[in-house]
Protein backbone atom coordinates (compact mmCIF):
# COMPACT_ATOMS: atom_id res chain seq x y z
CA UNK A 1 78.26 7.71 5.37
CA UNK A 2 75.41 5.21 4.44
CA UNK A 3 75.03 4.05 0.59
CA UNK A 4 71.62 5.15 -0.79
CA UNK A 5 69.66 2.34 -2.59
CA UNK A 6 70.06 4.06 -6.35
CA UNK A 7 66.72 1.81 -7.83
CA UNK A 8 64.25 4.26 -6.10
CA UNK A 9 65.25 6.91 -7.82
CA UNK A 10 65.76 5.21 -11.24
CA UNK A 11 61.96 4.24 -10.50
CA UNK A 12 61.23 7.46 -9.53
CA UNK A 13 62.56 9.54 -12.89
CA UNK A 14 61.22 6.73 -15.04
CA UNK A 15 57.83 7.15 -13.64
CA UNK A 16 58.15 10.82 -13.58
CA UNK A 17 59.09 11.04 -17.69
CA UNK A 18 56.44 7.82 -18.43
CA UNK A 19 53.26 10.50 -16.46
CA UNK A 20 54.62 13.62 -18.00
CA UNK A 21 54.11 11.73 -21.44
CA UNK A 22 51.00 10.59 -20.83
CA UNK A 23 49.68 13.97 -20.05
CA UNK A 24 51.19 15.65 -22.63
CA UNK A 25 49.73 12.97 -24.79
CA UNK A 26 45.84 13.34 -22.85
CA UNK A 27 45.92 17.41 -23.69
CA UNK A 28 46.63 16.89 -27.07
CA UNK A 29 50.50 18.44 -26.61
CA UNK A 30 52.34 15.38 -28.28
CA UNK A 31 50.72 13.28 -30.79
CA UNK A 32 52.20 9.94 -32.30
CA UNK A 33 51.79 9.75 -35.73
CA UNK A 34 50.46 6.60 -37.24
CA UNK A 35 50.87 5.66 -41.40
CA UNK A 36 47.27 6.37 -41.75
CA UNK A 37 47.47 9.94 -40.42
CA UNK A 38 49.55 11.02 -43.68
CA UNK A 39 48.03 11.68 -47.40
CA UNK A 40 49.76 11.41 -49.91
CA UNK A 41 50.37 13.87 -52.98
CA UNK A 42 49.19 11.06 -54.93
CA UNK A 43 45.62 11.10 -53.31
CA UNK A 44 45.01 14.26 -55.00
CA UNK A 45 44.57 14.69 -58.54
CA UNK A 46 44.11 18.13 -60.18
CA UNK A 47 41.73 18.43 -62.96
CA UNK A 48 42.97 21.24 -66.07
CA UNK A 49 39.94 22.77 -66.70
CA UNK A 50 39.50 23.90 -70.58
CA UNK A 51 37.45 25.97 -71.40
CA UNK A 52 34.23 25.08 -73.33
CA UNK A 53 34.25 21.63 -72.06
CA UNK A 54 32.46 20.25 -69.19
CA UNK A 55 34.31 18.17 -66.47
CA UNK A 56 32.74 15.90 -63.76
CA UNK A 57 33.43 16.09 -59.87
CA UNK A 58 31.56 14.42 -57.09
CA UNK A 59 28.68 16.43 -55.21
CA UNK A 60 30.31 14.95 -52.10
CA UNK A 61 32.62 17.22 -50.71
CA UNK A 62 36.15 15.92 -49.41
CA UNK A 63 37.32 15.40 -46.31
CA UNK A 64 40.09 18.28 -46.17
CA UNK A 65 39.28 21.99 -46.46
CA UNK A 66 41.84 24.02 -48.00
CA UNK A 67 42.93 27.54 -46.41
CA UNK A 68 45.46 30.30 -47.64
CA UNK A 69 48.01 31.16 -44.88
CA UNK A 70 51.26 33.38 -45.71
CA UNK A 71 50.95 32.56 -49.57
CA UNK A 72 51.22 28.64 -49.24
CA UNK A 73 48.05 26.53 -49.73
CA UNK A 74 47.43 24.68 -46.12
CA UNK A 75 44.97 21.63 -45.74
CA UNK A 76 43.03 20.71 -42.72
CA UNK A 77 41.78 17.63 -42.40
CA UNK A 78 37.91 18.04 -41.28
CA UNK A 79 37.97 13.94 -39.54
CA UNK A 80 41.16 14.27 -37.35
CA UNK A 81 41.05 16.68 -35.33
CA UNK A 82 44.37 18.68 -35.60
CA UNK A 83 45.62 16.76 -38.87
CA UNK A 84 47.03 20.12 -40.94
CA UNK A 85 49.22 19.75 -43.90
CA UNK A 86 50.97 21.88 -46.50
CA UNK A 87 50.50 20.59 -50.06
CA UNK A 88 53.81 20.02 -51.90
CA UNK A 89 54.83 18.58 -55.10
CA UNK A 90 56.91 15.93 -56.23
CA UNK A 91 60.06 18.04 -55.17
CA UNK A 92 58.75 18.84 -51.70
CA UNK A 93 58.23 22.61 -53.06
CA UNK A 94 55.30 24.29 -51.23
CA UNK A 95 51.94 25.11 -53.49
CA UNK A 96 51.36 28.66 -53.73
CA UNK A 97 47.99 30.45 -53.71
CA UNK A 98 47.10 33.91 -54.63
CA UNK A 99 44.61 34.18 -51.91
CA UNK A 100 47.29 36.52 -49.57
CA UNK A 101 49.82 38.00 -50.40
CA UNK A 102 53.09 36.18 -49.94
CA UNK A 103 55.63 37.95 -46.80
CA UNK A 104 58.57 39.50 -48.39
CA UNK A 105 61.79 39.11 -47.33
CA UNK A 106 62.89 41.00 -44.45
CA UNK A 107 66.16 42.84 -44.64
């Protein structure tokens, strides 16, 4: 029996993992997630509207549109494409909307 020279074939599965990365990464399959890709609770503020009194908000519009899926309040962020987010509280509790109706249990 001849020995086989093992370092091709580390090579070889090294390579193969490092280009199935990078395509995965090129067609939008894995994305690395940078400090500047998450908002915070904090950047949000909600304003208690009374009623009889005027409150001021921007004309601008922000950056994230808000959508209703399965009862929880979803954002989607309208600069990075794919950046989606469910907005929680302090206690990591997802907010609720009444725009659907939330799925009940299934028993």
């Amino acid at each position: 029996m001849t020995e086989r020279n093992p370092i091709p074939l580390i090579i070889t599965a090294i390579g193969s993992i490092v280009g199935t990365v990078a395509v995965l990464w090129y067609y939008g399959y894995v994305h690395f997630a940078k400090p500047e890709d998450a908002l915070l609770l904090s950047d949000f503020t909600m304003l208690k509207t009374i009623p009889g009194e005027d409150y001021k908000v921007s004309l601008k519009p922000a950056n994230q549109v808000a959508q209703c899926i399965d009862g929880v309040l979803v954002l989607f962020d309208l600069e990075q494409k794919g950046l989606t987010g469910v907005l929680v509280d302090n206690k990591k509790q997802a907010v609720r909307c009444m725009g659907e109706e939330t799925p009940a249990l299934q028993q």
